[in-house]
N, C-alpha and C. Protein backbone atom coordinates (compact mmCIF):
# COMPACT_ATOMS: atom_id res chain seq x y z
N UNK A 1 0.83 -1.19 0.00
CA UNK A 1 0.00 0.00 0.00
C UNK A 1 0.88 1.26 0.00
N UNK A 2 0.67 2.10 -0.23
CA UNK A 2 0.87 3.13 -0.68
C UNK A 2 0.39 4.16 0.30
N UNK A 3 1.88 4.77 1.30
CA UNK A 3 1.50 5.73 2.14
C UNK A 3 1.07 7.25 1.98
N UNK A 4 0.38 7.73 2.53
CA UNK A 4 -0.11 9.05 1.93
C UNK A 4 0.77 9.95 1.94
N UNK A 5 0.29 10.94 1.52
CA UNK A 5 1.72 11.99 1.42
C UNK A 5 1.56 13.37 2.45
N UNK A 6 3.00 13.94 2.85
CA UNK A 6 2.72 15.06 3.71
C UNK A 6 2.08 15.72 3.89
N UNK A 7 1.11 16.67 4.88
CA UNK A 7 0.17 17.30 4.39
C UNK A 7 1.62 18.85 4.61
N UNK A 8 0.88 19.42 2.96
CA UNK A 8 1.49 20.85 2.76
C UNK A 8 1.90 22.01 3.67
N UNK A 9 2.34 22.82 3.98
CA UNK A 9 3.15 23.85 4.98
C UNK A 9 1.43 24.30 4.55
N UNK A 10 1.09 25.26 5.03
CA UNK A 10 0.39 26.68 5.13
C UNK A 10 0.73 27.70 4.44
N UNK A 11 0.06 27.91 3.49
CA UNK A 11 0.29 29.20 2.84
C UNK A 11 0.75 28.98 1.69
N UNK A 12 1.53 27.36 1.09
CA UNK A 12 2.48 27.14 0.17
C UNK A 12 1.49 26.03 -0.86
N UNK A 13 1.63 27.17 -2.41
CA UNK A 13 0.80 25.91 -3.24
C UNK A 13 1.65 24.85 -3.47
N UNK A 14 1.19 23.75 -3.40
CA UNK A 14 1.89 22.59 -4.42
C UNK A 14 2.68 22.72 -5.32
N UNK A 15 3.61 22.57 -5.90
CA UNK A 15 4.00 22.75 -7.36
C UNK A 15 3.88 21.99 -8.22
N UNK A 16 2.97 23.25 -9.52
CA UNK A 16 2.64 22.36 -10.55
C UNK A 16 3.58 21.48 -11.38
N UNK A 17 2.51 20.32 -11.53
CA UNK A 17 3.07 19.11 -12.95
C UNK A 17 3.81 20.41 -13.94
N UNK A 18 4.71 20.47 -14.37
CA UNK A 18 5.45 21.01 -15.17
C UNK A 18 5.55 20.04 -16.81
N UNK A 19 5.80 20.84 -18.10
CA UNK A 19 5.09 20.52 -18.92
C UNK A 19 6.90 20.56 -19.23
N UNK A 20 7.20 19.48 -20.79
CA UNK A 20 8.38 19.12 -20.66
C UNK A 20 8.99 20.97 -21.39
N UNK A 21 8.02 21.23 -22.20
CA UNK A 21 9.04 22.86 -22.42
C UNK A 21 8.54 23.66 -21.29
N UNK A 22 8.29 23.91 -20.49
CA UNK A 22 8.51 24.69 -19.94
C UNK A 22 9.97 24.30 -18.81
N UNK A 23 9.78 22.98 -18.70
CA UNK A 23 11.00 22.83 -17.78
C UNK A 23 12.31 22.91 -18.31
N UNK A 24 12.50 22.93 -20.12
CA UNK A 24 13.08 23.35 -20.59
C UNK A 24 13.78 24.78 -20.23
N UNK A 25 12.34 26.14 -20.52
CA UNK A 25 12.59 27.42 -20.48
C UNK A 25 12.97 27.82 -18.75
N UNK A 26 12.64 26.78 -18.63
CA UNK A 26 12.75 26.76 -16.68
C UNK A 26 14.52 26.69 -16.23
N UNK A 27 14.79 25.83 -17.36
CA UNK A 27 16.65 25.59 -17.16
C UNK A 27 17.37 26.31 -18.29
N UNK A 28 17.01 26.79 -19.08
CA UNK A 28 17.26 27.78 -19.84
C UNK A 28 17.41 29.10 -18.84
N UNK A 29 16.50 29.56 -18.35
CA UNK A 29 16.08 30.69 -17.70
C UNK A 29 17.22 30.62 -16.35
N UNK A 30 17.50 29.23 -15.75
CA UNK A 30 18.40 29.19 -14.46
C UNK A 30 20.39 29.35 -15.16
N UNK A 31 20.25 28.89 -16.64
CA UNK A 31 21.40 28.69 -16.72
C UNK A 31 22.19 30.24 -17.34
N UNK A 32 21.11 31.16 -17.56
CA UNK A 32 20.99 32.48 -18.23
C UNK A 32 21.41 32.90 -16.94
N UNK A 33 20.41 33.10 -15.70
CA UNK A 33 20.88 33.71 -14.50
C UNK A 33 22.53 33.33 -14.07
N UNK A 34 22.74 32.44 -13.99
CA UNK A 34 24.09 31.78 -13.46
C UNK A 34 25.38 32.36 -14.67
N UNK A 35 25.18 32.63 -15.85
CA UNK A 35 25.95 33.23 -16.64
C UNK A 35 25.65 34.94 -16.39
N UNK A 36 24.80 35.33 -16.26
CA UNK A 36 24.86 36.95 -15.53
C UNK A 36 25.89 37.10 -14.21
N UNK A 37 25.93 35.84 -13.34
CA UNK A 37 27.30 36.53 -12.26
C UNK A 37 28.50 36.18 -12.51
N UNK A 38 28.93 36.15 -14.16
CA UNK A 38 30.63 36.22 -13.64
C UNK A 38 30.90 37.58 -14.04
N UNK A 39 31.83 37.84 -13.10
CA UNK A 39 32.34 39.19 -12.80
C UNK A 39 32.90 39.77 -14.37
N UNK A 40 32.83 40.98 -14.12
CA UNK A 40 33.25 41.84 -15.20
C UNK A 40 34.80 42.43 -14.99
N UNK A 41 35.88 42.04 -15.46
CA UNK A 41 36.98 42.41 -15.15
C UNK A 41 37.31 43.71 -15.94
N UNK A 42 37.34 44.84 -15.29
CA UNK A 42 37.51 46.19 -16.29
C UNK A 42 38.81 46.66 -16.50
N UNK A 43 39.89 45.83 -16.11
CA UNK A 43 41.22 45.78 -16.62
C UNK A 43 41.63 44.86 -17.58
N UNK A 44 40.46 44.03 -17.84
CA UNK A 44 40.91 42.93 -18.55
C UNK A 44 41.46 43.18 -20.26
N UNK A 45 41.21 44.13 -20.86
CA UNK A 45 41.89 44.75 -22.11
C UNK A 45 42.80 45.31 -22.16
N UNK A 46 43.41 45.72 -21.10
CA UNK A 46 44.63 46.76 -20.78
C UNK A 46 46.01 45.89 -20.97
N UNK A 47 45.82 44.81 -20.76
CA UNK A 47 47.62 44.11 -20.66
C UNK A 47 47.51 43.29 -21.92
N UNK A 48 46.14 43.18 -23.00
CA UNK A 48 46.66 42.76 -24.02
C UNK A 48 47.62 43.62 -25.07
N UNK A 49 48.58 42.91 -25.79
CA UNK A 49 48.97 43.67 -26.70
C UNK A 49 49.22 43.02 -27.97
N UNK A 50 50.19 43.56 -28.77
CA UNK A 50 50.51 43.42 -30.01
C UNK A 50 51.58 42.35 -29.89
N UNK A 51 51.95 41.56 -31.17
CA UNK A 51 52.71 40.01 -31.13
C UNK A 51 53.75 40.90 -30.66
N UNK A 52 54.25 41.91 -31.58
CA UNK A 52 55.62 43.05 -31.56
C UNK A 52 56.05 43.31 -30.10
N UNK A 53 54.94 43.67 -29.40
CA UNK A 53 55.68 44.44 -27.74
C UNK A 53 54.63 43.18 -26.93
N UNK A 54 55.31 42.96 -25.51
CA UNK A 54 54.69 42.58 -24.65
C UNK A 54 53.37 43.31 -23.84
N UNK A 55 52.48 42.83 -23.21
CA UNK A 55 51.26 43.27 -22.92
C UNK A 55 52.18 44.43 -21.54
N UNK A 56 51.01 45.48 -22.13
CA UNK A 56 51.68 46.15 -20.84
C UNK A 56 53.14 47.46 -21.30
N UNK A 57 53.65 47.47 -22.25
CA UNK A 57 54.88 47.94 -22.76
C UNK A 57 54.29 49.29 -23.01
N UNK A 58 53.03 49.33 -23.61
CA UNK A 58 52.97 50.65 -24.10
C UNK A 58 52.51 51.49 -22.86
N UNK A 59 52.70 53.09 -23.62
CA UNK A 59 52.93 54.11 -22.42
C UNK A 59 51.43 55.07 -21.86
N UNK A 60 50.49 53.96 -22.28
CA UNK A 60 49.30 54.45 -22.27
C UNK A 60 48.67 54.82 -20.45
N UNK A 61 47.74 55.54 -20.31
CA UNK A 61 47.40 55.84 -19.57
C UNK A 61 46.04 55.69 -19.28
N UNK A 62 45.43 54.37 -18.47
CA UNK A 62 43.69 54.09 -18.69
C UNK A 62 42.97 54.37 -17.76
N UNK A 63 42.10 55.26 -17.92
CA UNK A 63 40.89 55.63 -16.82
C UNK A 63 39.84 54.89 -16.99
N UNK A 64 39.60 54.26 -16.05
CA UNK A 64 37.96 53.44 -16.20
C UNK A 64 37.37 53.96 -15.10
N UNK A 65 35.65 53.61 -15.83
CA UNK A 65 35.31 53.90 -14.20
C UNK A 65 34.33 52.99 -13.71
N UNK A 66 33.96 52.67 -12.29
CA UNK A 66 33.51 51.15 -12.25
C UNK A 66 32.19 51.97 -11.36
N UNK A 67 31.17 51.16 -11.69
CA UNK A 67 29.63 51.30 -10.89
C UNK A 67 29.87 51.08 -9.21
N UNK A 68 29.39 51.20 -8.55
CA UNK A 68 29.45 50.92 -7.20
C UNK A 68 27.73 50.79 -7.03
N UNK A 69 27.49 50.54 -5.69
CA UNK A 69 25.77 51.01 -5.49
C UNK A 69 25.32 51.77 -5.75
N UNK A 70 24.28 51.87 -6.55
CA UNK A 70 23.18 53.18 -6.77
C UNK A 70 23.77 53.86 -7.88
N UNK A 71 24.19 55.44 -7.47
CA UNK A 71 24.94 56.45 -8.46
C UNK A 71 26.17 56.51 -8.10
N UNK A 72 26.45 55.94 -7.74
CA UNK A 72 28.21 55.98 -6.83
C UNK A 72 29.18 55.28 -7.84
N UNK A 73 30.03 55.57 -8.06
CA UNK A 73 31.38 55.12 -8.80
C UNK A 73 32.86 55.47 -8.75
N UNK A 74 33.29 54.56 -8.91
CA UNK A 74 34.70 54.85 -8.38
C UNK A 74 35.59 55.42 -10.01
N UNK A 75 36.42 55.63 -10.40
CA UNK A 75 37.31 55.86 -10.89
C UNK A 75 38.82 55.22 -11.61
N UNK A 76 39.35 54.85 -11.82
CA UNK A 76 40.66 54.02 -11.68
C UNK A 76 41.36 54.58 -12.89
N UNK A 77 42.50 54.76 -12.79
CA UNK A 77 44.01 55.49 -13.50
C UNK A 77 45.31 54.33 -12.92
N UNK A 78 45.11 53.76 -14.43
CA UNK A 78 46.36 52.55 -14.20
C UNK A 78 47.42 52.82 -15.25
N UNK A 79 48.43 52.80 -15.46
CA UNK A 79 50.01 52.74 -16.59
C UNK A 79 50.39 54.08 -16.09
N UNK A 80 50.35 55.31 -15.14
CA UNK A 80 51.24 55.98 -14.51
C UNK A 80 52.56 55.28 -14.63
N UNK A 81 53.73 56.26 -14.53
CA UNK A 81 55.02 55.37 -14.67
C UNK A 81 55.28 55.36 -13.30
N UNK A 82 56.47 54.31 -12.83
CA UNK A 82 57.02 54.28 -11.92
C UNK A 82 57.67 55.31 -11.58
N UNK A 83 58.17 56.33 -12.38
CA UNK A 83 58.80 57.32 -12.04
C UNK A 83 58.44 58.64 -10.88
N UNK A 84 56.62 58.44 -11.42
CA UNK A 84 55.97 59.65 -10.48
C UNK A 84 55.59 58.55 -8.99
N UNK A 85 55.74 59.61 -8.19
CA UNK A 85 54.99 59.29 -6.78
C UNK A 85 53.85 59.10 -6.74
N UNK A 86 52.93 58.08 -7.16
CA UNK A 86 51.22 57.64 -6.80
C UNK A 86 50.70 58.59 -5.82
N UNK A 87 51.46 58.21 -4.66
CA UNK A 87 50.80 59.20 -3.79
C UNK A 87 50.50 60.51 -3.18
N UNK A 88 51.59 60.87 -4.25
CA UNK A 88 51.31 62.77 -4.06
C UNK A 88 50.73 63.09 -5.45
N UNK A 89 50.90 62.31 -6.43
CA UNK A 89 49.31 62.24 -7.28
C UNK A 89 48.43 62.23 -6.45
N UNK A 90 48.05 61.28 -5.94
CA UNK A 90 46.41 61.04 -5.47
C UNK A 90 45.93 62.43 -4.22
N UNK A 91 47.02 62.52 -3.59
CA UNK A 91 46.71 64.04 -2.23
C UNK A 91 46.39 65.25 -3.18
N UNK A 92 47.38 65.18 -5.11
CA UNK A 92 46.93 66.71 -5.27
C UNK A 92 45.78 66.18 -6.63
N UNK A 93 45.08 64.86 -6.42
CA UNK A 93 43.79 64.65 -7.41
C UNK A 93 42.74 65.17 -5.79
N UNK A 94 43.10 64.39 -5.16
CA UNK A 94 41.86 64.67 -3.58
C UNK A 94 41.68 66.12 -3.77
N UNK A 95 42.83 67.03 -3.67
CA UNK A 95 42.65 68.45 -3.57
C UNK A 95 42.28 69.25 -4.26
N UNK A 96 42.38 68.91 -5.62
CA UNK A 96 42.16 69.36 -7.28
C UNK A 96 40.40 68.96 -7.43
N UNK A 97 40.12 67.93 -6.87
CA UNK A 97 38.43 67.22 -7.47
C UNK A 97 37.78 67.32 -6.40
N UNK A 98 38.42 67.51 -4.87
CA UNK A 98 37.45 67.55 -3.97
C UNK A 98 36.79 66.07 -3.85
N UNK A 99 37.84 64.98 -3.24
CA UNK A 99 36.91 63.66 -3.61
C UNK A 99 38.37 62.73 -3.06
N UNK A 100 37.81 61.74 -2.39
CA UNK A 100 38.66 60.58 -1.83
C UNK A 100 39.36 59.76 -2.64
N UNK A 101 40.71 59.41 -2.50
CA UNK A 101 40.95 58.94 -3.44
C UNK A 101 42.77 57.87 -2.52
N UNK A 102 42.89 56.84 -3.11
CA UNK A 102 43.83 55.77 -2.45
C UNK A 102 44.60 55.35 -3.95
N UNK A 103 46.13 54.27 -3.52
CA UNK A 103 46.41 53.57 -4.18
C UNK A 103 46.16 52.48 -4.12
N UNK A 104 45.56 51.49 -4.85
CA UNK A 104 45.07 50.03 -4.65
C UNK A 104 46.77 49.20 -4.98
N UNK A 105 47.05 48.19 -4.57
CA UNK A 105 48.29 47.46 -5.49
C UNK A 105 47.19 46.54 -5.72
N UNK A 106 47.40 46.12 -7.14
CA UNK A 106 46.58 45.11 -7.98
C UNK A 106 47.71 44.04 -8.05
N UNK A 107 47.09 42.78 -8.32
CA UNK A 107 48.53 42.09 -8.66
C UNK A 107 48.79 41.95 -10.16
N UNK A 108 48.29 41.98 -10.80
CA UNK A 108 48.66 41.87 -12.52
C UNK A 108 49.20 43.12 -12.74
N UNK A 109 48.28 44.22 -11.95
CA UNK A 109 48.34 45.71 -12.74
C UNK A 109 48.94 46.49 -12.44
N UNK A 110 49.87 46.23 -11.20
CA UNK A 110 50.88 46.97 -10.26
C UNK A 110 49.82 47.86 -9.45
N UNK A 111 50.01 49.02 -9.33
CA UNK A 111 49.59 50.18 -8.36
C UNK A 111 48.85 50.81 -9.52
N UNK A 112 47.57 50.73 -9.12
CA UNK A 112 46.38 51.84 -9.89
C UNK A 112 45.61 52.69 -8.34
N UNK A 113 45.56 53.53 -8.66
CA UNK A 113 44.83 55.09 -7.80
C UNK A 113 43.11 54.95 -8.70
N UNK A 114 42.66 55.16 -7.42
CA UNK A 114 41.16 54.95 -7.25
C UNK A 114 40.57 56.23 -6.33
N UNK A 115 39.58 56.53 -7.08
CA UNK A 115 39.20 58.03 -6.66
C UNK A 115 37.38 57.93 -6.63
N UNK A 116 36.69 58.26 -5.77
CA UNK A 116 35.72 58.38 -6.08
C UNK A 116 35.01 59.10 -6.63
N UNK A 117 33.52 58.54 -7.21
CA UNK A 117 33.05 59.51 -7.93
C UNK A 117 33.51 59.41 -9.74
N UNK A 118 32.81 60.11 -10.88
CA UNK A 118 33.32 60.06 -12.16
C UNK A 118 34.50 61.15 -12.46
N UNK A 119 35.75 60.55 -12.20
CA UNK A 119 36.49 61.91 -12.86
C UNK A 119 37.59 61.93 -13.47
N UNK A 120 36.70 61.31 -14.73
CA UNK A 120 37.51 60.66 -15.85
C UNK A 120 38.21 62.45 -16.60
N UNK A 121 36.96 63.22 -16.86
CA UNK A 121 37.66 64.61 -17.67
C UNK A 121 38.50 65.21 -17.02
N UNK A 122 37.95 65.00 -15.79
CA UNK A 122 39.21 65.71 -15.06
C UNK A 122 40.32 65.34 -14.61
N UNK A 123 40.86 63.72 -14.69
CA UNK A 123 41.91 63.45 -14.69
C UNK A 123 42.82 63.83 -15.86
N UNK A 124 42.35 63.68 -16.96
CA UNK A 124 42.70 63.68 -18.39
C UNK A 124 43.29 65.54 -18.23
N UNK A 125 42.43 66.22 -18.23
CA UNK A 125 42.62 67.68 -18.06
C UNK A 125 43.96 67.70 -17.38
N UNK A 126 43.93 67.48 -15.75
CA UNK A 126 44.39 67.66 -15.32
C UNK A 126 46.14 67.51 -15.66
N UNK A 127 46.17 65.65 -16.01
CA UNK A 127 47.89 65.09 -16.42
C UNK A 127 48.17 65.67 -17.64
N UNK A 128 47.04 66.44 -18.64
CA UNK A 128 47.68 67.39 -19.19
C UNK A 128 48.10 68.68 -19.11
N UNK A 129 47.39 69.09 -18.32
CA UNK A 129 48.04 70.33 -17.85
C UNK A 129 49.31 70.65 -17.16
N UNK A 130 49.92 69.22 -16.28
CA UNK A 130 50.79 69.38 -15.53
C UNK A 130 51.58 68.33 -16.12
N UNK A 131 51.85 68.20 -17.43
CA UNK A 131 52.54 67.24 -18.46
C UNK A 131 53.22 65.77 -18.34
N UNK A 132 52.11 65.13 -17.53
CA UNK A 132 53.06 64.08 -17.40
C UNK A 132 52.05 63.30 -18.62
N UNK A 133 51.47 63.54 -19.31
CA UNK A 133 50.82 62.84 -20.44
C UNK A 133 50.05 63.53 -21.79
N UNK A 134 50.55 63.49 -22.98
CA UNK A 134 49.98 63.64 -24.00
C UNK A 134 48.34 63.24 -24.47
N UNK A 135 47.60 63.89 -24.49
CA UNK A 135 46.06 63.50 -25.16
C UNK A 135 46.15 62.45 -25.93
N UNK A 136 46.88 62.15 -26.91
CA UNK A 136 47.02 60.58 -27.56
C UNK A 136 47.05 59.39 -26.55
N UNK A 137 47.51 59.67 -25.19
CA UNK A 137 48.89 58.90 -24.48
C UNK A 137 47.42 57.84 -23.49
N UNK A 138 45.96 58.95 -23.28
CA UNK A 138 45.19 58.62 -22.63
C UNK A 138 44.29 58.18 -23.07
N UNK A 139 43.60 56.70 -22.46
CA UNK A 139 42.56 56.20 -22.89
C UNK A 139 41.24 55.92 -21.85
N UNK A 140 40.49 56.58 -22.24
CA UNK A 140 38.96 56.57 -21.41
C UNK A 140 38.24 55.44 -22.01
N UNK A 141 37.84 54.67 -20.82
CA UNK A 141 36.76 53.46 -20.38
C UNK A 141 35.50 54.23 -20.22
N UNK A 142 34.32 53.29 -20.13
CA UNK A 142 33.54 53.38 -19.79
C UNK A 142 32.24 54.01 -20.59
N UNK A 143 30.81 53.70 -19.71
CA UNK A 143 29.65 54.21 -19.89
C UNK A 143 29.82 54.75 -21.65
């Protein structure tokens, strides 16, 4: 014989007999979600290069800028040379934009400066004005 079956929680329908396409669009639909969370790497174009030079060789200068919660976004300025001080960059970007700003060490990407807020024109403005970079030299990410 054949024992009866649980009686249901409260509040919770049964779930329906499912029809074979929909359980299809049902795992379609789960395997779509599960491909929406891999991360978006926004450095990930920066260290490719040409067969000629190694990734990374050229003297470019990349501003991206990354979403945070809501309207909030951060900033990032990576291929600075080793030559300048990161961090008296970043005290006279804080003082120049009015806005928080650190050096991250990345491990692929060395030391990129992170600033909050969008201030992509005004970085660009700015390393030209005080010449440590040519308008060719800079490349803007984003939106």
């Amino acid at each position: 014989p054949l024992e009866p079956l649980p009686p249901s929680l409260p509040g919770r329908r049964p779930p329906a007999p499912a029809a074979a396409s929909t359980t299809e669009g049902r795992e379609a639909y789960r395997m779509s979600a599960i491909q929406n969370l891999h991360s978006f790497d926004p450095f990930a174009d920066a260290s490719k290069g040409d067969d000629l030079l190694p990734g990374g060789t050229e003297d470019y200068i990349h501003i991206r800028i990354q979403q945070r919660n809501g309207r909030k976004t951060l900033t990032t300025v990576q291929g600075i040379a080793d030559d300048y001080d990161k961090k008296k960059l970043v005290k006279a970007f804080k003082k120049k934009f009015a806005c928080n700003g650190t050096v991250i060490e990345h491990p692929e990407y060395g030391e990129v400066i992170q600033l909050q807020g969008d201030q992509r024109k005004n970085i660009c403005q700015f390393l030209i004005e005080i010449g440590l970079a040519k308008d060719d030299q800079l490349k803007v990410h984003g939106f």
